[in-house]
PDB file of N, CA and C in Angstrom:
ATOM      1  N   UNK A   1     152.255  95.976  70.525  1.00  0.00           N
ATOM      2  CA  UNK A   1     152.538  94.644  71.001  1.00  0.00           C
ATOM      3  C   UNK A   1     151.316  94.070  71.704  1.00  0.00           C
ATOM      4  N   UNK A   2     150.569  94.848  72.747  1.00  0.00           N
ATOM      5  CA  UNK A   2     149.233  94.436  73.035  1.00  0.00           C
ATOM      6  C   UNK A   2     148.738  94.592  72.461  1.00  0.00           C
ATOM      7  N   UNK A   3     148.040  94.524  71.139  1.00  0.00           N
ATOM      8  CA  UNK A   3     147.413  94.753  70.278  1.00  0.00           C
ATOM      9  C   UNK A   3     147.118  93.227  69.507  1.00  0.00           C
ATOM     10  N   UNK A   4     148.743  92.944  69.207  1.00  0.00           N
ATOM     11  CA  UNK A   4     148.884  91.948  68.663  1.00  0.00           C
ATOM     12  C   UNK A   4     148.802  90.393  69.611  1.00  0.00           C
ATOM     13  N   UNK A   5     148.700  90.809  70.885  1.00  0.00           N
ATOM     14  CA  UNK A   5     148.595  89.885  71.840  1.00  0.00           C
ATOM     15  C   UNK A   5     147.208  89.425  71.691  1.00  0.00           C
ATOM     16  N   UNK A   6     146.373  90.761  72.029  1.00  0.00           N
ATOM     17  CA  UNK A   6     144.784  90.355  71.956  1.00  0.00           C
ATOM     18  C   UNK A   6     144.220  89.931  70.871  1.00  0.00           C
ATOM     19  N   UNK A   7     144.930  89.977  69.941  1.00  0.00           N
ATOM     20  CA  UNK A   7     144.223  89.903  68.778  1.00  0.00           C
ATOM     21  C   UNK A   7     144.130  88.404  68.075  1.00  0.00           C
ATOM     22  N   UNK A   8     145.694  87.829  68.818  1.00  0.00           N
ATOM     23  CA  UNK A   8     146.305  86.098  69.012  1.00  0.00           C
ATOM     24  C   UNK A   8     144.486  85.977  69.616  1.00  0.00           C
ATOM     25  N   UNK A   9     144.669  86.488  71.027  1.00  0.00           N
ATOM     26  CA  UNK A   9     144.000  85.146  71.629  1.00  0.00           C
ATOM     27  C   UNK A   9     142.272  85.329  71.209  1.00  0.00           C
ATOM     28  N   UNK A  10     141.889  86.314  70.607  1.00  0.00           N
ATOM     29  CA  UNK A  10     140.420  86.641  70.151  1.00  0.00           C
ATOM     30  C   UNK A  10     140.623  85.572  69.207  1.00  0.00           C
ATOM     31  N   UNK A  11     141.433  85.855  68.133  1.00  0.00           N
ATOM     32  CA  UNK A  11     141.613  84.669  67.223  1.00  0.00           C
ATOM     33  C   UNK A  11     141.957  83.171  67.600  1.00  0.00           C
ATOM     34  N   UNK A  12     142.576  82.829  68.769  1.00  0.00           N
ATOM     35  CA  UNK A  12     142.183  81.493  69.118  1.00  0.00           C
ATOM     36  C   UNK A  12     141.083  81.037  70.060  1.00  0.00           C
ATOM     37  N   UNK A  13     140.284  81.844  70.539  1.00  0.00           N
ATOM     38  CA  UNK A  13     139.255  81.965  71.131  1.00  0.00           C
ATOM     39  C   UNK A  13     137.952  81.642  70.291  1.00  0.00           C
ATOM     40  N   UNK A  14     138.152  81.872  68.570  1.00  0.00           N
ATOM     41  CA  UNK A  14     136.961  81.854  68.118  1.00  0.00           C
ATOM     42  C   UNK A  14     136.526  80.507  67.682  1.00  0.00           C
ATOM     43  N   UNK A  15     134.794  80.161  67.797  1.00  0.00           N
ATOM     44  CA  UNK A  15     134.788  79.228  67.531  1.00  0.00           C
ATOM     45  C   UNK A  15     134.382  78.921  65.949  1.00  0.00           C
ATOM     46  N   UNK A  16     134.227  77.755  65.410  1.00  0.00           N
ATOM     47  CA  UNK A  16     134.213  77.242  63.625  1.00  0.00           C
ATOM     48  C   UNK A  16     132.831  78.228  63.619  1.00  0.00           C
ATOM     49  N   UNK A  17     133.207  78.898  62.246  1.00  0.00           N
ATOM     50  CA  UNK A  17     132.117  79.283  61.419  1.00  0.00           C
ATOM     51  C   UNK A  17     131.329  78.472  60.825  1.00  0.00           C
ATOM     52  N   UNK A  18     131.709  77.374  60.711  1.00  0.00           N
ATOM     53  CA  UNK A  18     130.934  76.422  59.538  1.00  0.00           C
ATOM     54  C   UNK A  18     130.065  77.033  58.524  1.00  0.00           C
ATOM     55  N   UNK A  19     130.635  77.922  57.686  1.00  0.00           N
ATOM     56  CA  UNK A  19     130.475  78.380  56.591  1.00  0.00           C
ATOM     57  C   UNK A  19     130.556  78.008  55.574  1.00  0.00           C
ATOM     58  N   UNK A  20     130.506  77.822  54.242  1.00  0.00           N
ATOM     59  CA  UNK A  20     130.390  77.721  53.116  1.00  0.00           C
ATOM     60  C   UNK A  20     130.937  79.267  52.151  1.00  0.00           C
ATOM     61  N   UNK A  21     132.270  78.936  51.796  1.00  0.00           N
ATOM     62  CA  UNK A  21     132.791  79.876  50.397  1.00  0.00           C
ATOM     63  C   UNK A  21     132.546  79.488  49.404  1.00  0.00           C
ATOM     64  N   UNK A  22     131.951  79.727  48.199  1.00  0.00           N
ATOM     65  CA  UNK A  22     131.457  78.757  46.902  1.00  0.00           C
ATOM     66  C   UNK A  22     132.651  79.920  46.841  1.00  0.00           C
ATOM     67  N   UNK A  23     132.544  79.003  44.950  1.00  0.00           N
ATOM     68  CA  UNK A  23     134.215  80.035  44.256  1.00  0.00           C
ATOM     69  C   UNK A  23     133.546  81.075  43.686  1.00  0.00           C
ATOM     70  N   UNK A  24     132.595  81.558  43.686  1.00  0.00           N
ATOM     71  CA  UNK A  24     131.459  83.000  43.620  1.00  0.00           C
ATOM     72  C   UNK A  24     132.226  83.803  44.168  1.00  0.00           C
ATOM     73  N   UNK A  25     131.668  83.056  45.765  1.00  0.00           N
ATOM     74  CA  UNK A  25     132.307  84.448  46.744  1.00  0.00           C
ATOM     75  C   UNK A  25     133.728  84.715  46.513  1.00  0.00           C
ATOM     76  N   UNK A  26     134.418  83.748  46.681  1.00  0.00           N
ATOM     77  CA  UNK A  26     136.449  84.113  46.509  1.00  0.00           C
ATOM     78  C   UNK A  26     136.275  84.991  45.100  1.00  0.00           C
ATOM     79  N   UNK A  27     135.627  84.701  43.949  1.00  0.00           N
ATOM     80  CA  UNK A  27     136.016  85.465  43.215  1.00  0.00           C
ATOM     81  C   UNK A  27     135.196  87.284  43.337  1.00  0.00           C
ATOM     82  N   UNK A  28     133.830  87.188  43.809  1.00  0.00           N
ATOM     83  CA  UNK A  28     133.768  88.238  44.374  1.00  0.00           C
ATOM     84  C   UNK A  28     134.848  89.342  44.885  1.00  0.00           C
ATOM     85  N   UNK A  29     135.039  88.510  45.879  1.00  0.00           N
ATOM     86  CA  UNK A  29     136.343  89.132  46.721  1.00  0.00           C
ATOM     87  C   UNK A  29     137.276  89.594  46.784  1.00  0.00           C
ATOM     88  N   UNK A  30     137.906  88.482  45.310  1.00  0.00           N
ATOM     89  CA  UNK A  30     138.967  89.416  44.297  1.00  0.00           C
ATOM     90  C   UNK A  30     138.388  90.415  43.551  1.00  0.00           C
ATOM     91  N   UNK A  31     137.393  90.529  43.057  1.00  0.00           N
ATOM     92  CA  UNK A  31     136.864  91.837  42.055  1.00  0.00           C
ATOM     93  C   UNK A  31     136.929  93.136  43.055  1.00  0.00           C
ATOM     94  N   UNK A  32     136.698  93.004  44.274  1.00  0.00           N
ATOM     95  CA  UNK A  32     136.251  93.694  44.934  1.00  0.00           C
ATOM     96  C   UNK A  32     137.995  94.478  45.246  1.00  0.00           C
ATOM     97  N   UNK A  33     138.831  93.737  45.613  1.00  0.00           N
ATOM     98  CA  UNK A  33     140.060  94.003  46.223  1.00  0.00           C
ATOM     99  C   UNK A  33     140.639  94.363  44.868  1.00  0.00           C
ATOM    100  N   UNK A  34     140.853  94.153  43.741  1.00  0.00           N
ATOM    101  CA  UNK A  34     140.690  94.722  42.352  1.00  0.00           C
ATOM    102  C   UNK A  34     139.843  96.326  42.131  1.00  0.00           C
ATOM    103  N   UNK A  35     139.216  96.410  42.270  1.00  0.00           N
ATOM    104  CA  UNK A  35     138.034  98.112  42.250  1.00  0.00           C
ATOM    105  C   UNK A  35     138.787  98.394  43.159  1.00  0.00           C
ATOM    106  N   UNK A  36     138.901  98.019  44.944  1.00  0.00           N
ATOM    107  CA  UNK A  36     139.342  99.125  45.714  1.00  0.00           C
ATOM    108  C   UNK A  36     140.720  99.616  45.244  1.00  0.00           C
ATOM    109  N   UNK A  37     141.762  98.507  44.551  1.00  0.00           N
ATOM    110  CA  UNK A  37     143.020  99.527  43.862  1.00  0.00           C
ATOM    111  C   UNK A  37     142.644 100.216  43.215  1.00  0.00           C
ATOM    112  N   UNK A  38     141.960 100.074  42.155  1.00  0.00           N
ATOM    113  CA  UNK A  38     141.505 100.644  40.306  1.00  0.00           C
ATOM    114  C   UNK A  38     140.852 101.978  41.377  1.00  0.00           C
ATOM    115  N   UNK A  39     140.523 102.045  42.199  1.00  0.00           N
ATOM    116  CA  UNK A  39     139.775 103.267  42.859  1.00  0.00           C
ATOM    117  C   UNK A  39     140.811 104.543  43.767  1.00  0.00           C
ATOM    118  N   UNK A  40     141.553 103.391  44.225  1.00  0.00           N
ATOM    119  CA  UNK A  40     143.093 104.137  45.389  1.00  0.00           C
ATOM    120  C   UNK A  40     144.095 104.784  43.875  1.00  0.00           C
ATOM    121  N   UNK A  41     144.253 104.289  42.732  1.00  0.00           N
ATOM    122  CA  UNK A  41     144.936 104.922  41.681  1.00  0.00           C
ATOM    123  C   UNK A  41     144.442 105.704  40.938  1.00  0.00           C
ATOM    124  N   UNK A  42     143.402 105.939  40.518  1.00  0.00           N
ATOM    125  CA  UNK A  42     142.434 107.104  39.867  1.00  0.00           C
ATOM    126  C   UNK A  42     142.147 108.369  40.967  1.00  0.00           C
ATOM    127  N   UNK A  43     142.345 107.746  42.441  1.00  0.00           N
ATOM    128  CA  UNK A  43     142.114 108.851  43.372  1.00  0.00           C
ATOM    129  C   UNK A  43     143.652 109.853  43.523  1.00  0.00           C
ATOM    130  N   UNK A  44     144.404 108.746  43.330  1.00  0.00           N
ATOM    131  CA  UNK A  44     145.966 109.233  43.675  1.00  0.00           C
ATOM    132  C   UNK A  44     146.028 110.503  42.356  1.00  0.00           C
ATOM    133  N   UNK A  45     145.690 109.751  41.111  1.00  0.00           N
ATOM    134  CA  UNK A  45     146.266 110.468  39.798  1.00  0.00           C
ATOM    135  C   UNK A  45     145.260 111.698  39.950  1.00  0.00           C
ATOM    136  N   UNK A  46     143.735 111.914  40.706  1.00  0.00           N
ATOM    137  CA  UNK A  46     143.452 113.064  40.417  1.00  0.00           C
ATOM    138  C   UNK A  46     143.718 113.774  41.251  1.00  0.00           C
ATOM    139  N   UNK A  47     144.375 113.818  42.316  1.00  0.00           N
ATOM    140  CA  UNK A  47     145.121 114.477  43.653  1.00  0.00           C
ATOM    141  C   UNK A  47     146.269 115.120  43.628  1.00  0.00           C
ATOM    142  N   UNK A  48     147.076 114.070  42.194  1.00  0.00           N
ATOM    143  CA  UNK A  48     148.344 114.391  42.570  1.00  0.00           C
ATOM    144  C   UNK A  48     149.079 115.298  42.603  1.00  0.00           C
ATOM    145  N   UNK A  49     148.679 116.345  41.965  1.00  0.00           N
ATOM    146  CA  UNK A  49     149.200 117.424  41.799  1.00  0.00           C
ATOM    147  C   UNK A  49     148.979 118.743  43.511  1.00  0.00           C
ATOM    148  N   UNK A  50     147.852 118.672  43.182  1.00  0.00           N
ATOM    149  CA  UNK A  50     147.757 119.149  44.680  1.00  0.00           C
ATOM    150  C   UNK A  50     148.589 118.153  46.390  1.00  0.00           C
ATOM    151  N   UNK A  51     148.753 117.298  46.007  1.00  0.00           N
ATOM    152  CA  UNK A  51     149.424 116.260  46.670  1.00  0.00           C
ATOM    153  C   UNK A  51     151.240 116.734  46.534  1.00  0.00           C
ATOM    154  N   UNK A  52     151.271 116.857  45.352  1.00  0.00           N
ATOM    155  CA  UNK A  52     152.895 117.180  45.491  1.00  0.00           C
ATOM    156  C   UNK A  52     152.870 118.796  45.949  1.00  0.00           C
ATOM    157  N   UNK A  53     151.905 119.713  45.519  1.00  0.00           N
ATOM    158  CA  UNK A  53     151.852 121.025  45.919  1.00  0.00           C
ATOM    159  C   UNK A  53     152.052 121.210  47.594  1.00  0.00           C
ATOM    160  N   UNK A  54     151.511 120.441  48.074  1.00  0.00           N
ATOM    161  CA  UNK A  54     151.430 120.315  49.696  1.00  0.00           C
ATOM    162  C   UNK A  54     152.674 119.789  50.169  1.00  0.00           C
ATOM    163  N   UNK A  55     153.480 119.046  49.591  1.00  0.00           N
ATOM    164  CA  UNK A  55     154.174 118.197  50.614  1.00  0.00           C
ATOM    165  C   UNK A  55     155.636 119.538  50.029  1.00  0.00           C
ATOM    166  N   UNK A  56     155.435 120.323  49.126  1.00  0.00           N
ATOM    167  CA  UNK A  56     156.665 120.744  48.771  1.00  0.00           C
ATOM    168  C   UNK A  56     156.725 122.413  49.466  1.00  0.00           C
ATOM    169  N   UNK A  57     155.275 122.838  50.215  1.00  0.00           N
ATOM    170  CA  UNK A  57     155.397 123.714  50.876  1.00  0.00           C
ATOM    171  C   UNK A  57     155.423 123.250  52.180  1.00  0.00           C
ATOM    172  N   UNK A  58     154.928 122.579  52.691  1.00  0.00           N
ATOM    173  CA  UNK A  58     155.452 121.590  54.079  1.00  0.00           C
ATOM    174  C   UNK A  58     157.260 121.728  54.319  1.00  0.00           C
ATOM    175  N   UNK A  59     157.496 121.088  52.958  1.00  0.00           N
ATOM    176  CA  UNK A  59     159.277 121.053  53.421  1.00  0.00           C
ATOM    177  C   UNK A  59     160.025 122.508  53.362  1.00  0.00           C
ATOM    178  N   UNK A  60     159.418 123.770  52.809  1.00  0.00           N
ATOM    179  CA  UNK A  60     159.962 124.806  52.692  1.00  0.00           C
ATOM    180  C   UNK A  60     159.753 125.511  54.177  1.00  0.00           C
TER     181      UNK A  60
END
């Protein structure tokens, strides 16, 4: 809950970036958030087995 308090007022505290996003960067951004899944699912599928091996001696 304090966490989310400070984090309000950092965020209304800040002042304009006056930045510039061309549609480069947004699409960047999606490629990027695109690879980090395509990367979190190739990591999962080569784990998984050792992944289920662990969680099924955990519960025994």
């Amino acid at each position: 809950m304090t966490f989310l308090l400070a984090l309000a007022l950092l965020a209304g505290a800040a002042a304009p970036a006056r930045a510039y996003l061309d549609p480069g960067s947004g699409s960047m951004l999606v490629q990027l958030a695109a690879a980090g899944f395509a990367g979190l699912v190739v990591l999962i599928k080569l784990y998984w087995k050792r992944l289920v091996s662990d969680i099924r001696k955990f519960r025994k």
